[in-house]
Protein backbone atom coordinates (compact mmCIF):
# COMPACT_ATOMS: atom_id res chain seq x y z
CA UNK A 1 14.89 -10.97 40.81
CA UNK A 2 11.26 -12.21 39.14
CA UNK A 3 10.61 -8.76 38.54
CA UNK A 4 13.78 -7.04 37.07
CA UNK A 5 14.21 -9.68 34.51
CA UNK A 6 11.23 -8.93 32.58
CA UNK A 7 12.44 -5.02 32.27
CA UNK A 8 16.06 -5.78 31.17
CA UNK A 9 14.50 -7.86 28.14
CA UNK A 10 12.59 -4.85 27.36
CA UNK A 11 15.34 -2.22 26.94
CA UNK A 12 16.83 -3.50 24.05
CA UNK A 13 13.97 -3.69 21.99
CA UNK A 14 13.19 -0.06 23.56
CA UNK A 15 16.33 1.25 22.06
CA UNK A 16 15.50 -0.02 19.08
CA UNK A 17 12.05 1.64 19.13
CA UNK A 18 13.75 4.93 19.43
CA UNK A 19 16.74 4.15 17.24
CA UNK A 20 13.70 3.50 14.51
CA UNK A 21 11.55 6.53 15.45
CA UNK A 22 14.87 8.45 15.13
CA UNK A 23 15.78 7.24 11.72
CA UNK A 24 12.21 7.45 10.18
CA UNK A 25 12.14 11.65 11.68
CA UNK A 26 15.61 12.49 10.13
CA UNK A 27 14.35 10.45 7.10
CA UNK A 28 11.28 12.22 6.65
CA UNK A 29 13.09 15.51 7.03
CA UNK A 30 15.18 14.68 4.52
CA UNK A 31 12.75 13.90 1.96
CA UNK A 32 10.79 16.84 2.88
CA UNK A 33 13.67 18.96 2.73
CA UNK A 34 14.41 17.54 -0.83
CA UNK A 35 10.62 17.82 -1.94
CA UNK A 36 10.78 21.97 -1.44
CA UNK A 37 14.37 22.29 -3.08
CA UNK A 38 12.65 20.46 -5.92
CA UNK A 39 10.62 23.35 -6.83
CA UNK A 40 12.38 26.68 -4.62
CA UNK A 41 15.75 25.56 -7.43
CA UNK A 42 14.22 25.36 -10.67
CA UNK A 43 16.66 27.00 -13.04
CA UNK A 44 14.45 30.71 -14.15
CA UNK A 45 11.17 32.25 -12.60
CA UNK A 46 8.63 30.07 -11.46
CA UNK A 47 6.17 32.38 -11.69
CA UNK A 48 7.28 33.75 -15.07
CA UNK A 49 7.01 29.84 -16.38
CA UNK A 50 3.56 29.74 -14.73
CA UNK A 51 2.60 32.65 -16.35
CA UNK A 52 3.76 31.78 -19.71
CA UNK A 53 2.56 34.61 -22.49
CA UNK A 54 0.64 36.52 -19.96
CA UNK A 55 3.34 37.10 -18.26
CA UNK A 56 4.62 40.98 -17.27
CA UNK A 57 7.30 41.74 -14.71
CA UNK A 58 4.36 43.66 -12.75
CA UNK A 59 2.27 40.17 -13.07
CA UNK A 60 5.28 38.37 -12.29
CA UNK A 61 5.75 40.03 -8.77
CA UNK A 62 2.64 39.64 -7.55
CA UNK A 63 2.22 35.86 -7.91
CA UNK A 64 6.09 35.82 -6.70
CA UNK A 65 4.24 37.20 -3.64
CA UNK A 66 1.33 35.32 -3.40
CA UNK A 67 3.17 32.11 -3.76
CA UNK A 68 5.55 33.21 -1.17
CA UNK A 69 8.69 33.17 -3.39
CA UNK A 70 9.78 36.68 -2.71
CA UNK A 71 10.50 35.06 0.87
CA UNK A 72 14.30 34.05 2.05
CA UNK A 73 14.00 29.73 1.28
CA UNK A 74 14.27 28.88 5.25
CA UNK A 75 10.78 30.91 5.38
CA UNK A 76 9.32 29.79 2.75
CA UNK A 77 10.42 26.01 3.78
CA UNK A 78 8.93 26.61 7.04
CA UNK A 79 5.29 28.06 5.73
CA UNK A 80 5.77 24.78 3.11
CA UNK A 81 6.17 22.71 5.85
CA UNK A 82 3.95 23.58 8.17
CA UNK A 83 0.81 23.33 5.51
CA UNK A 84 1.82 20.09 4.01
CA UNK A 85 1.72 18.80 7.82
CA UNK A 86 -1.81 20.32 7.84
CA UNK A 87 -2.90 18.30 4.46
CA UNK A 88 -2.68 21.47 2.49
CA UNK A 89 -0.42 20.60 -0.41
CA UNK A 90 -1.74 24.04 -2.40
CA UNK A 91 -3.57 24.24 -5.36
CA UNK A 92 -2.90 23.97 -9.35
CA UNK A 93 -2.08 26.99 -10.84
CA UNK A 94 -4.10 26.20 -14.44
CA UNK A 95 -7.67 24.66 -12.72
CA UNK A 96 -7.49 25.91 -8.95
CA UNK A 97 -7.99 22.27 -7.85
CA UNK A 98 -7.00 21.01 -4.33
CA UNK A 99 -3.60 19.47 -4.86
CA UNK A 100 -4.21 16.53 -1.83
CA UNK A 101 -7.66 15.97 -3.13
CA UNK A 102 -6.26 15.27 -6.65
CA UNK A 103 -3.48 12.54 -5.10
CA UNK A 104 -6.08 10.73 -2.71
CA UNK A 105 -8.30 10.52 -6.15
CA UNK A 106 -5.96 8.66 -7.90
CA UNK A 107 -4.60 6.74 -4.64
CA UNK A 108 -6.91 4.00 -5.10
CA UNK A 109 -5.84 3.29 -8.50
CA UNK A 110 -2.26 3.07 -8.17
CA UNK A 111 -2.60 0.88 -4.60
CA UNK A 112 -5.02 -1.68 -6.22
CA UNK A 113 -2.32 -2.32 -9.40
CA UNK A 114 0.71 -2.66 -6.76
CA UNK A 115 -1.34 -4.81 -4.48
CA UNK A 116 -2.78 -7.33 -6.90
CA UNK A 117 0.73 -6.99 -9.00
CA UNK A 118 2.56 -8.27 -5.28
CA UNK A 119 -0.79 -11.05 -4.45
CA UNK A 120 -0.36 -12.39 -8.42
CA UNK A 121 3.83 -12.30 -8.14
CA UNK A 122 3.70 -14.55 -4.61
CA UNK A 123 1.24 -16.70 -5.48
CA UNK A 124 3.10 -17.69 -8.49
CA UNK A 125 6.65 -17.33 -7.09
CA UNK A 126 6.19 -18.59 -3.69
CA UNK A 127 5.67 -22.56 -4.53
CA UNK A 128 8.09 -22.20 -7.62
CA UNK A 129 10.66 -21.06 -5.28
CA UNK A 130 9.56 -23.86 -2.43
CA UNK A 131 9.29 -26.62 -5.53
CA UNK A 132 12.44 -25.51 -7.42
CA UNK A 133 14.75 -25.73 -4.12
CA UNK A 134 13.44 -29.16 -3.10
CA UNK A 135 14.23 -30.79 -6.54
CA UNK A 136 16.95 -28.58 -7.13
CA UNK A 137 19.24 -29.61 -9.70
CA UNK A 138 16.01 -31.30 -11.59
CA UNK A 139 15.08 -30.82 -15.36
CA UNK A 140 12.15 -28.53 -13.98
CA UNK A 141 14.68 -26.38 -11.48
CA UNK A 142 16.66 -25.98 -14.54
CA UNK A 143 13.90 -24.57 -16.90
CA UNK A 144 12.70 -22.63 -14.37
CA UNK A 145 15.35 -20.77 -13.56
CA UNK A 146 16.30 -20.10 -17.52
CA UNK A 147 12.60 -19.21 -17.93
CA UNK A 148 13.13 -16.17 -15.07
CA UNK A 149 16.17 -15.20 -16.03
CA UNK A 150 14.52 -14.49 -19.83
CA UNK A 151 11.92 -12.49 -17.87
CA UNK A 152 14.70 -10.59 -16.06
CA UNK A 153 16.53 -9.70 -19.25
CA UNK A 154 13.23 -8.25 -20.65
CA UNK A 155 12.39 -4.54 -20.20
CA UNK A 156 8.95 -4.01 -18.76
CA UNK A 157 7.45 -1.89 -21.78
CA UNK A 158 8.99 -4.86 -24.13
CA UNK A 159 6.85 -7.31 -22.30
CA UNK A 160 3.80 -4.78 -22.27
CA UNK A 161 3.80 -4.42 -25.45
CA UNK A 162 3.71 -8.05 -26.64
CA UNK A 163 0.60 -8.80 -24.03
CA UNK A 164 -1.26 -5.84 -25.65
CA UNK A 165 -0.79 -7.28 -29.33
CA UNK A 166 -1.09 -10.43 -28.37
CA UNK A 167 -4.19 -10.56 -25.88
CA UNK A 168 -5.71 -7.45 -26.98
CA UNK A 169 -5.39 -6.44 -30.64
CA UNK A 170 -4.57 -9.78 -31.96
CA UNK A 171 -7.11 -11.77 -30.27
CA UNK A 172 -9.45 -8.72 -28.46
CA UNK A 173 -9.73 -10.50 -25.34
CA UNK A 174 -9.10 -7.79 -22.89
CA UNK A 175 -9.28 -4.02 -23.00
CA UNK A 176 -5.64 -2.37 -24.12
CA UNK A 177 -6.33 0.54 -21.84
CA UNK A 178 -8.51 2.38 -20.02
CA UNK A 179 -10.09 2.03 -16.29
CA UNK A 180 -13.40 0.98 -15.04
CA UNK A 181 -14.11 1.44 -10.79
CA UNK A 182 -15.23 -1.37 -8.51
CA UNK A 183 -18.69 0.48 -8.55
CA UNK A 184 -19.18 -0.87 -12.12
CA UNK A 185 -18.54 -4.13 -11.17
CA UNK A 186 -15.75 -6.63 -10.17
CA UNK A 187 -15.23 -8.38 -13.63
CA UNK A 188 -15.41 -4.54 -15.24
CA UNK A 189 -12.69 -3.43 -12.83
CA UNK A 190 -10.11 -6.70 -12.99
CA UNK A 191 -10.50 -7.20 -16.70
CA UNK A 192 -9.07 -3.87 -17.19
CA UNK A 193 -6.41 -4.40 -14.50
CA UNK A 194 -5.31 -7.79 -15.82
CA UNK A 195 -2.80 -6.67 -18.39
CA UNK A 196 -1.00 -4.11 -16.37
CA UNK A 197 -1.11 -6.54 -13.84
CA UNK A 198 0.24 -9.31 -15.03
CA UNK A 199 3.00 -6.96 -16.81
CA UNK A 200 4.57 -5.94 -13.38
CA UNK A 201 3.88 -9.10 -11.94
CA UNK A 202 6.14 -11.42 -14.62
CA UNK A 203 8.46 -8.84 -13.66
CA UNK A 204 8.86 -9.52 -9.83
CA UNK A 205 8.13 -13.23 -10.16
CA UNK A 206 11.68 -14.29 -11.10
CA UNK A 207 13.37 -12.06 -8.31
CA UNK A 208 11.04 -13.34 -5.62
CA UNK A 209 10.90 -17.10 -7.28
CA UNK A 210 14.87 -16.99 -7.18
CA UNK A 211 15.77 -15.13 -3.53
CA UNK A 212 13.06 -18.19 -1.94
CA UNK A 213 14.65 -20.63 -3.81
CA UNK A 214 18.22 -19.55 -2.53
CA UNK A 215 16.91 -19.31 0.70
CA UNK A 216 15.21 -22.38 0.60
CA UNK A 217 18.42 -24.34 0.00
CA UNK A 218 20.02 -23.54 3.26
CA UNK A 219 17.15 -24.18 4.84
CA UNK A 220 16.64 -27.96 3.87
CA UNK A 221 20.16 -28.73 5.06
CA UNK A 222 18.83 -27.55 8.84
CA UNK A 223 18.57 -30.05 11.43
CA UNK A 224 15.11 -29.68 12.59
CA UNK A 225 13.69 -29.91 8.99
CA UNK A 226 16.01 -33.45 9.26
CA UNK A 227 14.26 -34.06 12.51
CA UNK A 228 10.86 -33.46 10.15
CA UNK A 229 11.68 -35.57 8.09
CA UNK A 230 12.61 -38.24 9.87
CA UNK A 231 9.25 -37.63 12.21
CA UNK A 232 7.36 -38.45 9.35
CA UNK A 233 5.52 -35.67 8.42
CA UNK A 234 4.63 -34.91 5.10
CA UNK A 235 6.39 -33.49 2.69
CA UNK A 236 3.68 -30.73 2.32
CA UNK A 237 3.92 -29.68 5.75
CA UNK A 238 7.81 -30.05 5.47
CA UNK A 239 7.90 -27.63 3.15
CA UNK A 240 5.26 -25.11 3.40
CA UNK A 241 4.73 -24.90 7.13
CA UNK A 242 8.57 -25.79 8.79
CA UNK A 243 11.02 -24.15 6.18
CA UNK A 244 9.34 -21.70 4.29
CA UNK A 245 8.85 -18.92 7.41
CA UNK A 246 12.62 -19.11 8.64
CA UNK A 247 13.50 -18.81 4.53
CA UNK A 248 10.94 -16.11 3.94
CA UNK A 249 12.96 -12.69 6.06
CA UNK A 250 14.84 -11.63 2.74
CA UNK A 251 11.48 -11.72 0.66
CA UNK A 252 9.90 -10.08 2.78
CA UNK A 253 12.38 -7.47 3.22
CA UNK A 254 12.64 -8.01 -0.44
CA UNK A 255 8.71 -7.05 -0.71
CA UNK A 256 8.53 -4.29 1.21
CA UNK A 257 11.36 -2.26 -1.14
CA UNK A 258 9.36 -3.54 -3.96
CA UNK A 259 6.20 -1.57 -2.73
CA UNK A 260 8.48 1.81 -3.14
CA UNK A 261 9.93 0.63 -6.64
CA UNK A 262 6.62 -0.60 -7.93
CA UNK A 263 5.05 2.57 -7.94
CA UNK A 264 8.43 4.05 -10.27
CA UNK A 265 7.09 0.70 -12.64
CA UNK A 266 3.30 2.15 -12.38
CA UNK A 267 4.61 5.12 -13.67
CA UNK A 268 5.45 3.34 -16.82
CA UNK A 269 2.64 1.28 -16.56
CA UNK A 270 -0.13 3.31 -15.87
CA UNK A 271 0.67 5.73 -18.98
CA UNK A 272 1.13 2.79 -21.31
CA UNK A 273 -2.36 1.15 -20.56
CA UNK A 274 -4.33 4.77 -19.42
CA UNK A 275 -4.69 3.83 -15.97
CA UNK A 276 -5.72 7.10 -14.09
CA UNK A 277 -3.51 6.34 -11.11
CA UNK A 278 -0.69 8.61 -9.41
CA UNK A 279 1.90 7.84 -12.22
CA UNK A 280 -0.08 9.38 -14.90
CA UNK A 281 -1.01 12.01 -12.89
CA UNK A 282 2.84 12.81 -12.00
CA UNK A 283 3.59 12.65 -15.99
CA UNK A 284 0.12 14.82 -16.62
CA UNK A 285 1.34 17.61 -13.81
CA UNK A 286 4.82 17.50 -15.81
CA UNK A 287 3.56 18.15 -19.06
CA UNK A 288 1.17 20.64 -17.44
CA UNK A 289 3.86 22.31 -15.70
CA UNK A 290 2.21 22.55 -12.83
CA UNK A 291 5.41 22.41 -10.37
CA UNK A 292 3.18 22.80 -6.96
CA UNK A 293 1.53 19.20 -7.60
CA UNK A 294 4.41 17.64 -9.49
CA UNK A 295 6.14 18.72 -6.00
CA UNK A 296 3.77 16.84 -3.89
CA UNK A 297 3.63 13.56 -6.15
CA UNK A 298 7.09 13.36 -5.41
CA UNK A 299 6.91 14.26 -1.75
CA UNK A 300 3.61 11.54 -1.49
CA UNK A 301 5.79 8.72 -3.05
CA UNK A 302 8.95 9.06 -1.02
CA UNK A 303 7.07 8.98 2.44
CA UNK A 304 5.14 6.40 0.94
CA UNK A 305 8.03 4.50 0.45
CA UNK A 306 9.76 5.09 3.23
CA UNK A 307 6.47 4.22 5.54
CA UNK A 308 6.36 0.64 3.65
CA UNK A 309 9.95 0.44 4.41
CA UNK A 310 9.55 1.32 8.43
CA UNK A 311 6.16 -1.29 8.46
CA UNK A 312 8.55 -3.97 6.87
CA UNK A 313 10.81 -3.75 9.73
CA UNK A 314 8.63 -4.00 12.01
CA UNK A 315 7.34 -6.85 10.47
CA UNK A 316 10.69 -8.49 10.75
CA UNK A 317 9.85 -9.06 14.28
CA UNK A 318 6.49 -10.54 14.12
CA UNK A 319 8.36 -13.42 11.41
CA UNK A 320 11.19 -14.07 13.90
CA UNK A 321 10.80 -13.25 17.31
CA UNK A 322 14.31 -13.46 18.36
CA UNK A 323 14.62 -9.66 16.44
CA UNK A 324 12.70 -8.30 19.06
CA UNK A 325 15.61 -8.65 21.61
C-alpha cells in the first residue's frame, strides 16, 4: 500500500507528459509542413524569379534541378526536411552564404531587445498592477488605468516615432538607430537599445499592469491573505510574497505568448531604428527575394514560438504545484 501510492500520483502527470510531447510533434509538423508550402506554392517559377534577366528556359532547368524542384513535393518535403533537421537550412541564391549561420548571427540581437523589452515591461507593470489592485478604486488606480488604456490605443510606430523626435532629434540624447555589440561596451550597447526598448515595452506594460491587477482583486478577497492580515504581517509581504504568486498564472501564460508576438513587433521595430536583428533580416531576404532564407526566418520564428509556448507550460507547474497532478 506505501508503495503503490506513490506510482498512481505519477500517472497522471505521465499522461500529461505524453499528451504534451504529442501536441508539440504534430505541432512542429505542422509548422514545418507550412514552412515548405511557403516556398514549393509560390505563384510562377522559382527559379525563373531567381534568375531574373539571366534567365533562359535551358538555365531555368538546371537550377529547377539543382534545387530539387523538378521533384514530386512529398520528395522534395522529405529531402527539406531531413536537412533542416541536420541544421542545413541551404544557402542564398545572390551571396552563397550559409542560411543557419546568417539567423544565429542576428539571434543575439533580436533575443536581447525581447528580453530587456519583457525585464523593463515587469518591472514597471508588476507593482503597478500589485499597487493599483490594493487601492483600487483610488485617484491613482483611476489614472493609471486611463494612462494604459492611452498606451493601448496607440500604434507602436506612432509611439516610436514621437521617442525618436523627442529624445533623439529634438534633444540628441540617444542614437535614432543603429547597433553597437556588448564587445564595445555595456553603455555603447544599451544606449542604442533604449529606444526600441522602451517602445515595445510601453506597449506590453498596460496589458501586463491590467491582467495583475484583475487578478490581484480576487486574490485579496481570499481567506488566507485575511488570515495575513489579521497575523500581522506587513503589508509588503502581504502583497508581494502571499498574493502575487497565486495571481501571477495568467501573466505568465500571458508572457510566454508575448515572447512569440514580440518578435512580429521586432519586426517593426528593428527596421524602424536599424537594429540588425532577425526582423530586418526577414524584410532584407524579402526585398532580396531570396525565398530559401525568407523560408527559414519563418520556419525559425514559429518553432521559436511554439518552444516558448511548450517551456511556459511547463512552467505552470513549477508556480502551482497542484498542475502537476
Amino acid at each position: 500500500m506505501i508503495d503503490s501510492k506513490p506510482k498512481r500520483l505519477q500517472v497522471p502527470a505521465l499522461r500529461r507528459w505524453v499528451a504534451s510531447s504529442l501536441t508539440l510533434l504534430l505541432t512542429l509538423f505542422a509548422v514545418s509542413v507550412l514552412s515548405f508550402l511557403l516556398v514549393a506554392l509560390l505563384p510562377g517559377d522559382v527559379a525563373t524569379t531567381l534568375l531574373g534577366d539571366s534567365a533562359t528556359p535551358e538555365r531555368s532547368a538546371e537550377l529547377r534541378k539543382e534545387l530539387g524542384l523538378d521533384q514530386p513535393l512529398p520528395r522534395q518535403y522529405g529531402t527539406w526536411l531531413g536537412k533542416v533537421m541536420q541544421g542545413d537550412l541551404g544557402q542564398t541564391f545572390n551571396s552563397g552564404e550559409a542560411i543557419s549561420d546568417m539567423i544565429l548571427a542576428r539571434v543575439p540581437v533580436t533575443l536581447e531587445l525581447i528580453l530587456l523589452t519583457q525585464l523593463l515591461a515587469l518591472a514597471i507593470a508588476i507593482p503597478l498592477g500589485v499597487w493599483t489592485a490594493y487601492k483600487a478604486g483610488s485617484v491613482f488606480d483611476r489614472l493609471s488605468l486611463s494612462v494604459s488604456l492611452a498606451l493601448l490605443s496607440m500604434p507602436t510606430f506612432v509611439f516610436a516615432l514621437l521617442l525618436v523626435y523627442a529624445v533623439a532629434l529634438k534633444v540628441p540624447l540617444l542614437p535614432s538607430n543603429g547597433y553597437a555589440p556588448l564587445s564595445d561596451g555595456l553603455w555603447a550597447n544599451l544606449r542604442h537599445m533604449v529606444l526600441p526598448v522602451t517602445t515595445l515595452a510601453l506597449m506590453e506594460v498596460p496589458v501586463y499592469m491590467r491582467l495583475l491587477r484583475s487578478e490581484m482583486l480576487t486574490t485579496l478577497q481570499q481567506n488566507f491573505i485575511l488570515l495575513a492580515k489579521g497575523m500581522g504581517l506587513s503589508l509588503s509581504r502581504t502583497l508581494f510574497q502571499h498574493a502575487l504568486r497565486p495571481s501571477s498564472l495568467s501573466l505568465i501564460t500571458l508572457v510566454g505568448l508575448n515572447m512569440g508576438r514580440l518578435m512580429g513587433g521586432a519586426l517593426i521595430i528593428e527596421t524602424m531604428f536599424v537594429l540588425p536583428g532577425v526582423g530586418l533580416l526577414l524584410v532584407e531576404s524579402i526585398f532580396q527575394q531570396e525565398y530559401l532564407l525568407t523560408q527559414a526566418i519563418v520556419l525559425f520564428v514559429a518553432v521559436a514560438f511554439i518552444l516558448i509556448n511548450t517551456l511556459t507550460d511547463w512552467l505552470y507547474a513549477w508556480v502551482d504545484p497542484r498542475l502537476k497532478h
